[in-house]
N, C-alpha and C. Protein backbone atom coordinates (compact mmCIF):
# COMPACT_ATOMS: atom_id res chain seq x y z
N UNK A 1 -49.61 70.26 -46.57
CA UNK A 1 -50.76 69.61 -47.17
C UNK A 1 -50.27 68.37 -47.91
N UNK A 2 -50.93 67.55 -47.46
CA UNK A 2 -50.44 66.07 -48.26
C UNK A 2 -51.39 66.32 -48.95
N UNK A 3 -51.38 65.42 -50.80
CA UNK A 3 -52.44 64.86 -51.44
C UNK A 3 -52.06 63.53 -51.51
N UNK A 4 -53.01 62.59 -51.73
CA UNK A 4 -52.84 61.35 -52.10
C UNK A 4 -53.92 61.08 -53.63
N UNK A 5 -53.04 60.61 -54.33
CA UNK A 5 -54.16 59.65 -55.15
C UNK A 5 -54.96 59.56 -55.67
N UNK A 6 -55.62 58.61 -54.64
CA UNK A 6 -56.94 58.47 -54.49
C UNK A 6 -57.53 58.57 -53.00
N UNK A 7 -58.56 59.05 -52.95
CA UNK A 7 -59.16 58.54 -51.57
C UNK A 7 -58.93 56.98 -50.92
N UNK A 8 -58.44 57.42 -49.39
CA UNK A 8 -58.35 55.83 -49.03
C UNK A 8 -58.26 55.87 -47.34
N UNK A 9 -57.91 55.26 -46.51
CA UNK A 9 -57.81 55.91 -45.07
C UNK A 9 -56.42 55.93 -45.31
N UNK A 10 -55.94 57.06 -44.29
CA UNK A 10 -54.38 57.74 -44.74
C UNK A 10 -54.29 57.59 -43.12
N UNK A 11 -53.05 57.18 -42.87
CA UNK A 11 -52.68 57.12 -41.07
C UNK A 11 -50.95 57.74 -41.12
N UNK A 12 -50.95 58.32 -40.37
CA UNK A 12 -50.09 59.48 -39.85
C UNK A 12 -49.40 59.10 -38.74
N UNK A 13 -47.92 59.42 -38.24
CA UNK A 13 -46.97 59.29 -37.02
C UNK A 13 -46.54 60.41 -36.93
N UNK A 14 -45.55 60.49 -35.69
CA UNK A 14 -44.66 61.39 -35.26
C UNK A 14 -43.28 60.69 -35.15
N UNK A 15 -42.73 59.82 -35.62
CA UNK A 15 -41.56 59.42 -34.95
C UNK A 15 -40.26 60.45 -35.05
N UNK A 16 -40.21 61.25 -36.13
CA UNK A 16 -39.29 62.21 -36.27
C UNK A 16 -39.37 63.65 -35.90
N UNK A 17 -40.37 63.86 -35.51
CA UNK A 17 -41.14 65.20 -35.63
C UNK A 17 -41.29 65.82 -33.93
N UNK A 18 -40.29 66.81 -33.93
CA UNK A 18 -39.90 67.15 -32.38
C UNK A 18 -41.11 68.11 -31.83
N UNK A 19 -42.25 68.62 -32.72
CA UNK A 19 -43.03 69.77 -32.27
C UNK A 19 -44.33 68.74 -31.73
N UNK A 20 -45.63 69.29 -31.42
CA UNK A 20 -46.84 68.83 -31.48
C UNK A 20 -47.44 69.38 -32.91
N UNK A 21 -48.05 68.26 -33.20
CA UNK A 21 -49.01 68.78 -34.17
C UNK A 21 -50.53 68.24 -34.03
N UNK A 22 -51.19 69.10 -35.20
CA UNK A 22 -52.91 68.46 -35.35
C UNK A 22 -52.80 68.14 -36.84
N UNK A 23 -53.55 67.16 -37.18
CA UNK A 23 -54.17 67.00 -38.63
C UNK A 23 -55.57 66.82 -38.65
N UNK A 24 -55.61 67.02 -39.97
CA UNK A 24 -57.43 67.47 -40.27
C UNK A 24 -56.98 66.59 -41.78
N UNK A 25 -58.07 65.84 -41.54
CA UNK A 25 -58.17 64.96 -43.04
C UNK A 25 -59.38 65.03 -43.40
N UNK A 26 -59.17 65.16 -44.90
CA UNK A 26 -59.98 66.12 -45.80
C UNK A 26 -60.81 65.06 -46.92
N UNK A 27 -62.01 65.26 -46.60
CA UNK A 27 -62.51 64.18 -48.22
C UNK A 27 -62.39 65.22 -49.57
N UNK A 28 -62.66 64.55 -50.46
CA UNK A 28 -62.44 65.50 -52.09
C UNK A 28 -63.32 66.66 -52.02
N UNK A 29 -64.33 66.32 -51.30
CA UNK A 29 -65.18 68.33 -51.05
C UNK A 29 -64.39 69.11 -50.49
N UNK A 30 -63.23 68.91 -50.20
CA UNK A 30 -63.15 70.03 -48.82
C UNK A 30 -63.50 69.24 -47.57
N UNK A 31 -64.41 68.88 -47.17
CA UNK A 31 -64.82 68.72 -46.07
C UNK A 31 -63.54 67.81 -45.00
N UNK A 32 -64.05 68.49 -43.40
CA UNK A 32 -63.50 68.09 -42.25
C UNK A 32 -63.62 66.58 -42.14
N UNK A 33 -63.21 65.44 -42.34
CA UNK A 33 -63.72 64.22 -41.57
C UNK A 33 -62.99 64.16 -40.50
N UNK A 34 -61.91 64.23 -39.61
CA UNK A 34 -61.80 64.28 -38.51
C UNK A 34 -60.66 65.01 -38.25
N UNK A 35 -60.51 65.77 -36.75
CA UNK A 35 -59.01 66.23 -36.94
C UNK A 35 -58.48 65.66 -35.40
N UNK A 36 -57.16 65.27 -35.47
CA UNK A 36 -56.37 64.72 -34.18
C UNK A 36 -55.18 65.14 -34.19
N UNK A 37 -55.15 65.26 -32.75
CA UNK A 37 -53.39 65.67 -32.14
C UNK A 37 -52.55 64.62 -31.71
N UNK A 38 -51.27 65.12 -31.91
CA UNK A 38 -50.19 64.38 -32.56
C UNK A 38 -49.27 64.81 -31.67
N UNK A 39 -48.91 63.42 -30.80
CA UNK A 39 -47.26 64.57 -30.11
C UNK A 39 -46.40 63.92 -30.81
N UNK A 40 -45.21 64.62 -30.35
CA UNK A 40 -43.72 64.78 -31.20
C UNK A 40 -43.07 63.31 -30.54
N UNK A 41 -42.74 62.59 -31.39
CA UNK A 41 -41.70 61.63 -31.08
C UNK A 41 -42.39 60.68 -30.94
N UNK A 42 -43.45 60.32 -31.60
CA UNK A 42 -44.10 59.06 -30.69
C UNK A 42 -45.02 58.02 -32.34
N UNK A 43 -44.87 56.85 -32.22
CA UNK A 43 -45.01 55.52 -33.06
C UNK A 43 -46.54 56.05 -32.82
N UNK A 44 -47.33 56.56 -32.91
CA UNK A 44 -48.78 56.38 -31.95
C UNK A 44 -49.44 56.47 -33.65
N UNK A 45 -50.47 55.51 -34.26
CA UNK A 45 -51.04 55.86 -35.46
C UNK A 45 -52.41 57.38 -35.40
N UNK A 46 -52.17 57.99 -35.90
CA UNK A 46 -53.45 58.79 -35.98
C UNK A 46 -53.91 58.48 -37.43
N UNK A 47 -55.25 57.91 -37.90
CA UNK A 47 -56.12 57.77 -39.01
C UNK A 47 -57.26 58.78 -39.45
N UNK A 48 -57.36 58.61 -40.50
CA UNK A 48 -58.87 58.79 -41.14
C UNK A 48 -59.93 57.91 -40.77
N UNK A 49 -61.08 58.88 -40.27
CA UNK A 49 -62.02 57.93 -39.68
C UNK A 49 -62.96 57.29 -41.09
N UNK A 50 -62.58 58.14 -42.15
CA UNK A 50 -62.75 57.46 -43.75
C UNK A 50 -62.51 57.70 -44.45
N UNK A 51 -62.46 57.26 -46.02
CA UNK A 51 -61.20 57.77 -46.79
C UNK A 51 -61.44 59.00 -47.32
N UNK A 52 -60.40 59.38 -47.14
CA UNK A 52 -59.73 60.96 -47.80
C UNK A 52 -59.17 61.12 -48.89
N UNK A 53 -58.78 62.21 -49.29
CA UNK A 53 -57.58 62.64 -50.17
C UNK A 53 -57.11 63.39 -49.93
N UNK A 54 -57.18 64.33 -48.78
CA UNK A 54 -56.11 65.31 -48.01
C UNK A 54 -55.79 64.88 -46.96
N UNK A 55 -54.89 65.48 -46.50
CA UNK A 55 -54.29 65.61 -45.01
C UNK A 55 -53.54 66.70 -45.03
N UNK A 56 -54.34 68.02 -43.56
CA UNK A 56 -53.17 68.81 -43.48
C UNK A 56 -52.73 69.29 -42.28
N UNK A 57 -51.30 68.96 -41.89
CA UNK A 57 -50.89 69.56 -40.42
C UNK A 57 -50.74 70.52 -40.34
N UNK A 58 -51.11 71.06 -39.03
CA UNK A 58 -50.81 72.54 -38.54
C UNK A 58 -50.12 72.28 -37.34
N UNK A 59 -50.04 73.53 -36.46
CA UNK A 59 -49.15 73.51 -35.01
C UNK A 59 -50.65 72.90 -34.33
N UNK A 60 -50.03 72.47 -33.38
CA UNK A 60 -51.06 72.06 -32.19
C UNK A 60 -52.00 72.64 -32.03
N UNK A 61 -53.51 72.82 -31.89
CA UNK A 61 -54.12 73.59 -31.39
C UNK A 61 -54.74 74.45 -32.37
N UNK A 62 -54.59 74.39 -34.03
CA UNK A 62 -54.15 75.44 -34.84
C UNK A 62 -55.88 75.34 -35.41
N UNK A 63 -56.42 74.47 -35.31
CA UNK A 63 -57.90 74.31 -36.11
C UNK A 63 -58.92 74.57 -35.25
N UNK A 64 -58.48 74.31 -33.89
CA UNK A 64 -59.16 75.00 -32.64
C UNK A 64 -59.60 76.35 -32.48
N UNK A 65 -58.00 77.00 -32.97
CA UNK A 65 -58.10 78.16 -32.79
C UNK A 65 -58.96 79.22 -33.80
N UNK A 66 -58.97 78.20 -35.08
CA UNK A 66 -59.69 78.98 -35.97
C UNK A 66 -61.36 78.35 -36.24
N UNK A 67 -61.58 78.12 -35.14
CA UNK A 67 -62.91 77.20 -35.13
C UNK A 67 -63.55 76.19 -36.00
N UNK A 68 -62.35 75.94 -36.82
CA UNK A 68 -62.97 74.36 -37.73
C UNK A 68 -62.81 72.88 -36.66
N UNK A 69 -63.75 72.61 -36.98
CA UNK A 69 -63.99 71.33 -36.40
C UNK A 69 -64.67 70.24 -37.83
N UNK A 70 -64.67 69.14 -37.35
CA UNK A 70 -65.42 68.17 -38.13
C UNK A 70 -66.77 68.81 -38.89
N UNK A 71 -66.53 68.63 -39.97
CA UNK A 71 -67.98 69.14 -41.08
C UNK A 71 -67.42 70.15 -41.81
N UNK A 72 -66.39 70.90 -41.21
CA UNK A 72 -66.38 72.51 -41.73
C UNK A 72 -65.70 72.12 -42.98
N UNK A 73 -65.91 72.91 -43.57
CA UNK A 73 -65.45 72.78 -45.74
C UNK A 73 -64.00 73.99 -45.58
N UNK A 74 -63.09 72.95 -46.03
CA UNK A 74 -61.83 73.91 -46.58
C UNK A 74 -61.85 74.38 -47.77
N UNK A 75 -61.53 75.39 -48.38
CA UNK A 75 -61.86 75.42 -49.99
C UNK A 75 -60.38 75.81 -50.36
N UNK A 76 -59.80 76.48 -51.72
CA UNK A 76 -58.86 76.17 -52.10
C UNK A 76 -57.65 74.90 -52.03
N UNK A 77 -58.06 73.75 -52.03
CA UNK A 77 -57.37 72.63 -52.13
C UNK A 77 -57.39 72.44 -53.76
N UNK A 78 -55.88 71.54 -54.16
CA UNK A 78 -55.57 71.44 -55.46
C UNK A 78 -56.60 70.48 -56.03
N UNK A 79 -57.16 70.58 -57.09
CA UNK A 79 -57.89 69.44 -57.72
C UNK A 79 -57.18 67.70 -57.66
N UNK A 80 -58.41 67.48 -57.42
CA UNK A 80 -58.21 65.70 -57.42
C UNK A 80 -57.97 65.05 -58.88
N UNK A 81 -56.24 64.62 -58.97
CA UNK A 81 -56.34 63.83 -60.31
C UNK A 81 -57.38 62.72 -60.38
């Protein structure tokens, strides 16, 4: 789980990162604003389609599997300084 800040658009790589991943970026509710997959090794930007204050990776496939998609509310995230 990344926090940032403040809300802002947050953009994400793989250049070091040998697995696949997904991220799901999070506005200060909780809420889904978008989630994208990520392969391993690659300059490729993945963004916030608007600003956030979370970001959190899982394994590939991992938000799929638990049926969150865009909208769905995460809860237990740390409070926003």
């Amino acid at each position: 789980l990344f926090v940032f800040e403040r809300a802002g658009q947050q953009c994400f790589w793989m250049k070091n990162t040998l697995i696949p991943l997904s991220i799901a970026f999070l506005a200060d509710d909780g809420r889904i604003v978008n989630i994208e997959s990520m392969k391993p090794q690659t300059l490729d930007g993945h963004c916030s389609k608007e600003p956030v204050r979370y970001a959190l990776e899982m394994n590939e496939g991992w938000f799929a599997r638990k049926g969150l998609a865009a909208g769905a509310k995460v809860r237990g995230l740390p409070a926003a300084r």
